[in-house]
C-alpha atoms as a PDB file:
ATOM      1  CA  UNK A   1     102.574  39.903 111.697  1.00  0.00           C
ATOM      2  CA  UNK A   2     101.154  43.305 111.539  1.00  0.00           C
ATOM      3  CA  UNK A   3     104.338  45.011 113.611  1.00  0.00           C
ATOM      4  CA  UNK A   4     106.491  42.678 110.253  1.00  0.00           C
ATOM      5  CA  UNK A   5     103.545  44.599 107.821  1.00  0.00           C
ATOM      6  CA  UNK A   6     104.116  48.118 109.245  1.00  0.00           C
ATOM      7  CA  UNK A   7     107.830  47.770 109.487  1.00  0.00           C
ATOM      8  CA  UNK A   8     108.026  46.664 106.031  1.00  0.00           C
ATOM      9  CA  UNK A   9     110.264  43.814 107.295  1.00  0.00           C
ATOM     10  CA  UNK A  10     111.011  41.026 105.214  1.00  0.00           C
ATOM     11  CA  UNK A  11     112.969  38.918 107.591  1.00  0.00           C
ATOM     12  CA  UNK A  12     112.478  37.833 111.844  1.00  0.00           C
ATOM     13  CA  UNK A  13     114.287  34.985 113.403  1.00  0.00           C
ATOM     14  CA  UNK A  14     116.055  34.023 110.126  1.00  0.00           C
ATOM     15  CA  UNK A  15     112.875  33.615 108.065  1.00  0.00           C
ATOM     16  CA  UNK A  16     110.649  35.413 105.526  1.00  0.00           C
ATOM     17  CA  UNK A  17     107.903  37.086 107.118  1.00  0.00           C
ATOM     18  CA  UNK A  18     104.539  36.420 106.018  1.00  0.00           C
ATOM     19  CA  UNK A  19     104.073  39.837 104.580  1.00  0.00           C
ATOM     20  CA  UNK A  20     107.298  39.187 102.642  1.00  0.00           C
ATOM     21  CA  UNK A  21     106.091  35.699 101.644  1.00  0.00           C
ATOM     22  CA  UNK A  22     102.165  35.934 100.925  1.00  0.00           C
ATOM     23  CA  UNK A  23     101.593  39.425 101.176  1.00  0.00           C
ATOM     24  CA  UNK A  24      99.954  42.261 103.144  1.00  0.00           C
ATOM     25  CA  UNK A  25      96.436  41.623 103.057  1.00  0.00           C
ATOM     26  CA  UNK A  26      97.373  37.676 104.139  1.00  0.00           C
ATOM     27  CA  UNK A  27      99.470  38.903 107.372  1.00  0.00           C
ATOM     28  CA  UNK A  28      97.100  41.583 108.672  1.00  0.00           C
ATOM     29  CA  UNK A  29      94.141  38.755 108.212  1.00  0.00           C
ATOM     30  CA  UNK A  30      96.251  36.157 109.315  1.00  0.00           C
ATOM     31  CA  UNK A  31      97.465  38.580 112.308  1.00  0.00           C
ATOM     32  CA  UNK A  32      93.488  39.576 112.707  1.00  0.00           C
ATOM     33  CA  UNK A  33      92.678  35.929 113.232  1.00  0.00           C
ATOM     34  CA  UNK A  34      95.228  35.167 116.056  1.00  0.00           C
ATOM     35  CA  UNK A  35      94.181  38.771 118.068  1.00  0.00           C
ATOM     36  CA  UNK A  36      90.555  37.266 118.117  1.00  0.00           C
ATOM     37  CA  UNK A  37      91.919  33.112 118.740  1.00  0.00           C
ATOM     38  CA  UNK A  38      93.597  34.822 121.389  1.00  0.00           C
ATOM     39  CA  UNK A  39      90.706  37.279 122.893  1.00  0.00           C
ATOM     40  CA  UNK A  40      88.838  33.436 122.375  1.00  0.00           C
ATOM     41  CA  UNK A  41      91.242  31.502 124.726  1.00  0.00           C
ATOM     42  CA  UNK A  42      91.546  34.427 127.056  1.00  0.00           C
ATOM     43  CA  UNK A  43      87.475  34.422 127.699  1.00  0.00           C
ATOM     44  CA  UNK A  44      87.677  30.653 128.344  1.00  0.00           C
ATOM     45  CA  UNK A  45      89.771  30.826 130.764  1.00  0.00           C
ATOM     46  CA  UNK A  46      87.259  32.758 133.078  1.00  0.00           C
ATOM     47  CA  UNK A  47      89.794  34.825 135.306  1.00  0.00           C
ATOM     48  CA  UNK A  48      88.365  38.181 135.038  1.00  0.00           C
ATOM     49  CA  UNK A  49      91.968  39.702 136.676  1.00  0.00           C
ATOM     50  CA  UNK A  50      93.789  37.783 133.409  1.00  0.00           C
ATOM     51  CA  UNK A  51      90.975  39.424 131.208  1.00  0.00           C
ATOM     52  CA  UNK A  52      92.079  42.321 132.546  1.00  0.00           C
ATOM     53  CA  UNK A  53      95.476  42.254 132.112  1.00  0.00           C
ATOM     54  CA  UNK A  54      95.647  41.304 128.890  1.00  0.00           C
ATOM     55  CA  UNK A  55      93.004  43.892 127.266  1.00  0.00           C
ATOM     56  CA  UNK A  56      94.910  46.444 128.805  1.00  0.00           C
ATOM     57  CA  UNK A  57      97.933  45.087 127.503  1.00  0.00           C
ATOM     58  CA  UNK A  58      96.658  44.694 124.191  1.00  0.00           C
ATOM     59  CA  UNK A  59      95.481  48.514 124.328  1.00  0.00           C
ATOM     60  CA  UNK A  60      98.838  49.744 124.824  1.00  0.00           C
ATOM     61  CA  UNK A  61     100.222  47.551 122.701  1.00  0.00           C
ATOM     62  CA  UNK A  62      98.353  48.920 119.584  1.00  0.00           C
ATOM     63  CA  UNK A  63      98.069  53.144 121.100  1.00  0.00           C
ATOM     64  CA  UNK A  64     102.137  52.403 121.132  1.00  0.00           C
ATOM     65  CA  UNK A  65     102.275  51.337 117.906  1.00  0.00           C
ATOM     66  CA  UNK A  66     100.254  54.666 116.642  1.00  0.00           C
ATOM     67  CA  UNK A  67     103.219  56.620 118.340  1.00  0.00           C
ATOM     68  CA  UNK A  68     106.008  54.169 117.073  1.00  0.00           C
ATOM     69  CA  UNK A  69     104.425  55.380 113.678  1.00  0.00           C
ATOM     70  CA  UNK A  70     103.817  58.766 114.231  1.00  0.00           C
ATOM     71  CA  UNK A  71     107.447  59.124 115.701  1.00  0.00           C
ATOM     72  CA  UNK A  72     109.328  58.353 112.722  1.00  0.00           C
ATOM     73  CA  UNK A  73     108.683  62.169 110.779  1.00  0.00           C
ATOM     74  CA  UNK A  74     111.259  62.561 113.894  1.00  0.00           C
ATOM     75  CA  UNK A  75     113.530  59.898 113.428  1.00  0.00           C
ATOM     76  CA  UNK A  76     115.485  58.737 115.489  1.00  0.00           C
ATOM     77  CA  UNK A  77     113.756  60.348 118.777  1.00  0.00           C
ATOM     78  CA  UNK A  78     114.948  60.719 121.958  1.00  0.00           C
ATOM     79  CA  UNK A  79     115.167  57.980 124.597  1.00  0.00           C
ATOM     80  CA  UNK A  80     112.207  60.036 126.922  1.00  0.00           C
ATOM     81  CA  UNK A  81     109.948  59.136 123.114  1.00  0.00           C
ATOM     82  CA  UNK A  82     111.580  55.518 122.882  1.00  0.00           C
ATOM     83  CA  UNK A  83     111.149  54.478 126.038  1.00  0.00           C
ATOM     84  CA  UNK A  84     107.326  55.397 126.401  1.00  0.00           C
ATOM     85  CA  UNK A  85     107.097  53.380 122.622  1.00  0.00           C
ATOM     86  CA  UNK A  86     108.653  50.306 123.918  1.00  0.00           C
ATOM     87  CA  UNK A  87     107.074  50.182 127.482  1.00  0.00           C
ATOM     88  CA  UNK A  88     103.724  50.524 125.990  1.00  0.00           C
ATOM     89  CA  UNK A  89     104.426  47.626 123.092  1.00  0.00           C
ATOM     90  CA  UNK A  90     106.785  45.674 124.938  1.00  0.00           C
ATOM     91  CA  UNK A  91     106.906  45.519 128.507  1.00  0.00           C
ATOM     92  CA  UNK A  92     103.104  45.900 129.224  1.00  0.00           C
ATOM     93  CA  UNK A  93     102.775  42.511 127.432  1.00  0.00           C
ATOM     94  CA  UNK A  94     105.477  41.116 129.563  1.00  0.00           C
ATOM     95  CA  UNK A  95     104.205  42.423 132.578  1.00  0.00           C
ATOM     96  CA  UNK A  96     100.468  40.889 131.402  1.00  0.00           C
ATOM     97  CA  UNK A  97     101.878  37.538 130.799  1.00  0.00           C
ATOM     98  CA  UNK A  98     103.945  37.846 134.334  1.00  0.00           C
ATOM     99  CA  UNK A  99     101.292  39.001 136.239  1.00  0.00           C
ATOM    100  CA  UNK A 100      98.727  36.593 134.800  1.00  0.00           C
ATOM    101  CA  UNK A 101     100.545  33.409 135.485  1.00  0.00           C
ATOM    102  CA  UNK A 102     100.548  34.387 139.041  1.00  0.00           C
ATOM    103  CA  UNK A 103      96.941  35.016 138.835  1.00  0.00           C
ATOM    104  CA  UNK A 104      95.902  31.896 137.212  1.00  0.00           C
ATOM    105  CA  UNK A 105      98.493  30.289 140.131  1.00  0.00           C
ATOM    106  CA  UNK A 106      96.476  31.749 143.071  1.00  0.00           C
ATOM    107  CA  UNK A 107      99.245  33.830 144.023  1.00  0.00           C
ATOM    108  CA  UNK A 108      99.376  36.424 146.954  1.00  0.00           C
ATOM    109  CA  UNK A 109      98.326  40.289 145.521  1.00  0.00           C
ATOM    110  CA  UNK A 110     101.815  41.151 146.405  1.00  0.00           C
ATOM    111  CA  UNK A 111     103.459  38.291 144.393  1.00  0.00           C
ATOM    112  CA  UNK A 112     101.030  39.210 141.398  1.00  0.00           C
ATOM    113  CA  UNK A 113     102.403  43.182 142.033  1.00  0.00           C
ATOM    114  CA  UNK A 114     106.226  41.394 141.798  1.00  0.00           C
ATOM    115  CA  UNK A 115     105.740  39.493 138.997  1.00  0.00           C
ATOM    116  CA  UNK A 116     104.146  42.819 136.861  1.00  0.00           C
ATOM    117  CA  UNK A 117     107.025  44.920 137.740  1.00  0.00           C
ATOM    118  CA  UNK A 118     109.763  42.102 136.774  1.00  0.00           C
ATOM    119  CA  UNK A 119     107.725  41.868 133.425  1.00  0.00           C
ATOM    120  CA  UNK A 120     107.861  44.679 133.143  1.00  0.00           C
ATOM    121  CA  UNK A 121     111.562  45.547 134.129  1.00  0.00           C
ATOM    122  CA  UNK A 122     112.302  42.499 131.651  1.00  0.00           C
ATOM    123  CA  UNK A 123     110.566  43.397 128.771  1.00  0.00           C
ATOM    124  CA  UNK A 124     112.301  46.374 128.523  1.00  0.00           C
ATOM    125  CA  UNK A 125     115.537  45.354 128.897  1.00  0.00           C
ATOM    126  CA  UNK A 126     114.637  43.327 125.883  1.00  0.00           C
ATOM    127  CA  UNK A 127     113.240  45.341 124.253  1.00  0.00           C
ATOM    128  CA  UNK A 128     116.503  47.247 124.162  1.00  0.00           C
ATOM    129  CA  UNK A 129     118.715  44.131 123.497  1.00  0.00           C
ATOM    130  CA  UNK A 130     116.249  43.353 120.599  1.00  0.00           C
ATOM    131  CA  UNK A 131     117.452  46.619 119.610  1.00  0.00           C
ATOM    132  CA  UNK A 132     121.726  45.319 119.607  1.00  0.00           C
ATOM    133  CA  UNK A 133     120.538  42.331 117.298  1.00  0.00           C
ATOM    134  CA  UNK A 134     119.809  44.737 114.201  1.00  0.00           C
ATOM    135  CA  UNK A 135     123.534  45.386 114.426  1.00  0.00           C
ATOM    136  CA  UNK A 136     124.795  41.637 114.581  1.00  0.00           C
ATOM    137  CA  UNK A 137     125.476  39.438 111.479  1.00  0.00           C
ATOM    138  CA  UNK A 138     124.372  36.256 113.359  1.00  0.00           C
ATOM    139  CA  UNK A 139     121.273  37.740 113.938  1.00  0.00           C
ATOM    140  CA  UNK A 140     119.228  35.918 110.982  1.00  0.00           C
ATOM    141  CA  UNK A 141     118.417  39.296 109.046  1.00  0.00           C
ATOM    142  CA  UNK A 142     120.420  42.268 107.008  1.00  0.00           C
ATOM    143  CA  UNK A 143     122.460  44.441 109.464  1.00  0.00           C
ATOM    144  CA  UNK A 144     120.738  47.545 109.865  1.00  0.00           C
ATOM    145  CA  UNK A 145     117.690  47.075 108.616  1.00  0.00           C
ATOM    146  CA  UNK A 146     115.613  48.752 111.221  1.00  0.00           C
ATOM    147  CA  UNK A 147     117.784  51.769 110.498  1.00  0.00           C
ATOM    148  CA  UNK A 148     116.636  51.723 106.907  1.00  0.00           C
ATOM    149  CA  UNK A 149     112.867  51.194 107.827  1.00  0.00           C
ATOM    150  CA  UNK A 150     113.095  53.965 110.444  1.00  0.00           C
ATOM    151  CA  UNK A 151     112.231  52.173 113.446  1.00  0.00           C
ATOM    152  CA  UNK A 152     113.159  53.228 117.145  1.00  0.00           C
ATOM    153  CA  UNK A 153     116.186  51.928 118.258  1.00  0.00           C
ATOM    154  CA  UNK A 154     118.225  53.141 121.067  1.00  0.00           C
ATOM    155  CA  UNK A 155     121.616  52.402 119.760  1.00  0.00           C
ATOM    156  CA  UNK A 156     121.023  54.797 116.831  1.00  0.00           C
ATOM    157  CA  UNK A 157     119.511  57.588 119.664  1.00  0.00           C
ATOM    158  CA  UNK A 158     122.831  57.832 121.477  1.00  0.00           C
ATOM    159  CA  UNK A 159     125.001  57.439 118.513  1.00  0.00           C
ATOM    160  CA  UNK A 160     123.079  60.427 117.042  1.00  0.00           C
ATOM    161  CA  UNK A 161     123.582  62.438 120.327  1.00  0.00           C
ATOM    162  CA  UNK A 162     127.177  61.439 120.379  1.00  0.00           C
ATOM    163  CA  UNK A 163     129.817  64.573 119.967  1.00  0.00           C
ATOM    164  CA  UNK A 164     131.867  62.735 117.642  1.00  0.00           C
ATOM    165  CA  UNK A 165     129.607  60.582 115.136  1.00  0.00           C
ATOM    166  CA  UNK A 166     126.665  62.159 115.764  1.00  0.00           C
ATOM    167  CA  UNK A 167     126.261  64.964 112.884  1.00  0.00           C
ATOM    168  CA  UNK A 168     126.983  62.307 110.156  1.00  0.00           C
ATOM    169  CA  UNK A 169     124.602  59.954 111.821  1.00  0.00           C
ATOM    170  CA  UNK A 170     122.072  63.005 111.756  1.00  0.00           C
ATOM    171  CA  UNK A 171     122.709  64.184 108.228  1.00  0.00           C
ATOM    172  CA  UNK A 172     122.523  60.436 106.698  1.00  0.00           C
ATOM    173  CA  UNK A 173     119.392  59.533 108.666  1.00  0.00           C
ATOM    174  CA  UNK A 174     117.831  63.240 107.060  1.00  0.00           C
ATOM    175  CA  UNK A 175     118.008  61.680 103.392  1.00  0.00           C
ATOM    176  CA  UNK A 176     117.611  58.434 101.478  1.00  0.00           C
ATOM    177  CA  UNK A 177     118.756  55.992 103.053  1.00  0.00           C
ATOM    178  CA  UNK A 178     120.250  53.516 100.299  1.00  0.00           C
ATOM    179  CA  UNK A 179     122.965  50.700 101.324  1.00  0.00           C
ATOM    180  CA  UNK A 180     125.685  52.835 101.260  1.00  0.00           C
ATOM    181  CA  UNK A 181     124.113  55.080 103.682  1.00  0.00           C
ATOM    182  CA  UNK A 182     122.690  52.204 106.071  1.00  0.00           C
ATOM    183  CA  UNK A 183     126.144  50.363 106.131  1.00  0.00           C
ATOM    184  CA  UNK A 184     128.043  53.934 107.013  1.00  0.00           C
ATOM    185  CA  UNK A 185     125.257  54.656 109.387  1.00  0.00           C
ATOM    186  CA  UNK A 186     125.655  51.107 111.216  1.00  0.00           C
ATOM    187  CA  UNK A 187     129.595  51.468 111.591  1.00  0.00           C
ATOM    188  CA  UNK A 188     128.942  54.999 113.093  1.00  0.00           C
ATOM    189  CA  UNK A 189     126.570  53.427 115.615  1.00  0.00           C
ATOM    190  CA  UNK A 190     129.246  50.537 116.089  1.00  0.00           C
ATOM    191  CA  UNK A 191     132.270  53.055 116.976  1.00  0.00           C
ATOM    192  CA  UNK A 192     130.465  55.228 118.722  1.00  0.00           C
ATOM    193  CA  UNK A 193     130.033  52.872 122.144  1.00  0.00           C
ATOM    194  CA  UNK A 194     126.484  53.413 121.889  1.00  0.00           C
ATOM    195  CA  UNK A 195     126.167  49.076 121.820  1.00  0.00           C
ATOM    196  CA  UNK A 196     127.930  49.138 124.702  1.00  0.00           C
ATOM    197  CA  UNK A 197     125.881  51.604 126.646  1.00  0.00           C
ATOM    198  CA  UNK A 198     122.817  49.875 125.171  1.00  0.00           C
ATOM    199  CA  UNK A 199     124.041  46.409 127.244  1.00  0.00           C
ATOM    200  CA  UNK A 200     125.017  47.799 130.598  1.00  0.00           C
ATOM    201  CA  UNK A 201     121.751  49.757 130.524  1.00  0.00           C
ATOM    202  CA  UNK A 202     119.902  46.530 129.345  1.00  0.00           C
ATOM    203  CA  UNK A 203     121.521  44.168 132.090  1.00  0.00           C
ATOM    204  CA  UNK A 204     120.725  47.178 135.187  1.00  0.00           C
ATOM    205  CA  UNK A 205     116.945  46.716 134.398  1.00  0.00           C
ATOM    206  CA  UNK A 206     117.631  42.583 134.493  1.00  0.00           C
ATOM    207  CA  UNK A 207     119.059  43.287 137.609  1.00  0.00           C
ATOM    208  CA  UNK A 208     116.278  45.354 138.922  1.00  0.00           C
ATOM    209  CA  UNK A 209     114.417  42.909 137.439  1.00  0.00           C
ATOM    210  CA  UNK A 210     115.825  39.913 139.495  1.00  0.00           C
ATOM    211  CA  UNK A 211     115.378  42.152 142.918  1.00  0.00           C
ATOM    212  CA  UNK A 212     111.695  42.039 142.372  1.00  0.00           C
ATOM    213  CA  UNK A 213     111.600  37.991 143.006  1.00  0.00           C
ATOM    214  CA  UNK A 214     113.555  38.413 146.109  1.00  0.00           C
ATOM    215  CA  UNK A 215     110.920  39.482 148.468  1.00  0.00           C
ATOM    216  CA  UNK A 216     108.422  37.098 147.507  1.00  0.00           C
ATOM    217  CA  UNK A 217     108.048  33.291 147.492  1.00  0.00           C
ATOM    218  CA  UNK A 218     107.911  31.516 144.253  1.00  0.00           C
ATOM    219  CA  UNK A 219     107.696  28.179 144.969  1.00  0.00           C
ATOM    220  CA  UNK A 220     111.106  27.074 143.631  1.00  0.00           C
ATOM    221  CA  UNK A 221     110.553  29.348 140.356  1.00  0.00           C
ATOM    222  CA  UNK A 222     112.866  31.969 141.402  1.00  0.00           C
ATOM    223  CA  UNK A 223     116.034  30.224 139.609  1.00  0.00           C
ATOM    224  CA  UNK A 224     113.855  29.690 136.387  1.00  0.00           C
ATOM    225  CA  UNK A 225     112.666  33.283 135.847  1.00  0.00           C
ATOM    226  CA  UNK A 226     116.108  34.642 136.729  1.00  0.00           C
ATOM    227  CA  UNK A 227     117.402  32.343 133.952  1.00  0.00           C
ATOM    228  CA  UNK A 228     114.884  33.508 131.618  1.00  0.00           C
ATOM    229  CA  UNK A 229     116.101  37.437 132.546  1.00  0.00           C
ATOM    230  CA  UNK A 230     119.654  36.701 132.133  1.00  0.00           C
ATOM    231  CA  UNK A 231     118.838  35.340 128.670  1.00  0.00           C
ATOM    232  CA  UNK A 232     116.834  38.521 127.857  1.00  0.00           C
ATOM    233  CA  UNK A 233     120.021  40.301 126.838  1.00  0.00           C
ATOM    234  CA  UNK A 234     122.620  37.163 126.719  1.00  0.00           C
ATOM    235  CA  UNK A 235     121.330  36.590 122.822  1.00  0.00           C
ATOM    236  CA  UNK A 236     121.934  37.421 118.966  1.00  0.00           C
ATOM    237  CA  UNK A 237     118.716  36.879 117.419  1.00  0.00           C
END
């Protein structure tokens, strides 16, 4: 809710968000609420490794999103900037949730030490397919709409470094950006191959990702959390 307020997004998963649909003082107290349900449930649980976890998570969730911010008199980055954004808002909170279940499970240090890295492997890989679905109609909200809010994306980093495309995706992305100028900006970033490039980089990290559960033993798991990987970038929305 507060990532939808900052964003100035008015759509996720098809739907209004509640900034769009009660306003911005309801989503940041509404968002408020949940952080401290959520620091509630966390306590209760009384595993001081998954209290942790999370808090740290949490921290570099919200120092991330001061960058994300502070990034965009930049706009559109560089992938060194973008990945150190999404690793910090993303994957730590993947790797918290992996690593915590294992916790909670009684697991072996060196499963727990697995299970972070392939959270955190995953999370950025979709992180950076979350990225592809701004540029899909099925994907439940206006095409390129994170190019006209200015957020990171890595599709619009390499289609701004390409040769070809990328001085017109660098001179639009300098001034207003009305519909004209997002639609010609999201074909640019559509013929450059920079989708493409997005994917195979996206499914290498799911693949790293997968190699972490091979050394350890996951009680039958393995086959479920490689699923859950796969789907990471298999998706549209």
């Amino acid at each position: 809710m507060h990532d939808d307020y900052v964003d100035e997004s008015t759509h996720r998963r098809g739907r209004p968000t509640v900034a769009a649909a009660e306003g911005p003082e309801r989503a940041i107290a509404v968002g408020d609420y949940y952080f401290a349900k959520a620091t509630r449930l966390i306590a209760q649980i009384g595993n001081g490794g998954v209290t942790s976890a999370l808090a740290a998570a949490l921290e570099s969730v919200c120092a991330s999103q001061i960058d994300d911010v502070a990034m965009r008199g930049s706009y559109p980055g560089d992938r060194d900037s973008y990945m150190r954004v999404i690793r910090g808002k993303t994957a730590s909170l993947f790797a918290a949730a992996c690593e915590s279940g294992a916790l909670l499970s009684g697991a072996a240090p060196d499963v727990v030490q697995a299970l972070g890295r392939f959270g955190d492997l995953l999370g950025t890989a979709f992180q950076m397919a979350d990225d592809m679905v701004d540029f899909s109609p099925s994907s439940g909200k206006p095409v390129g709409l994170d190019i006209r809010q200015r957020v990171l994306s890595l599709p619009l980093i390499y289609a701004a470094e390409d040769r070809v495309v990328g001085p017109e995706v660098r001179r639009l992305l300098a001034g207003a950006l009305g519909d004209a100028e997002v639609g010609r900006v999201a074909e640019l970033v559509t013929s450059s191959g920079a989708l493409p490039r997005v994917r195979q980089e996206a499914q290498h990290l799911v693949d790293a990702a997968v190699r972490e559960l091979e050394a350890v033993e996951l009680d039958g798991l393995r086959p479920t959390l490689v699923g859950l990987a796969r789907a990471a970038v298999d998706r549209i929305s």
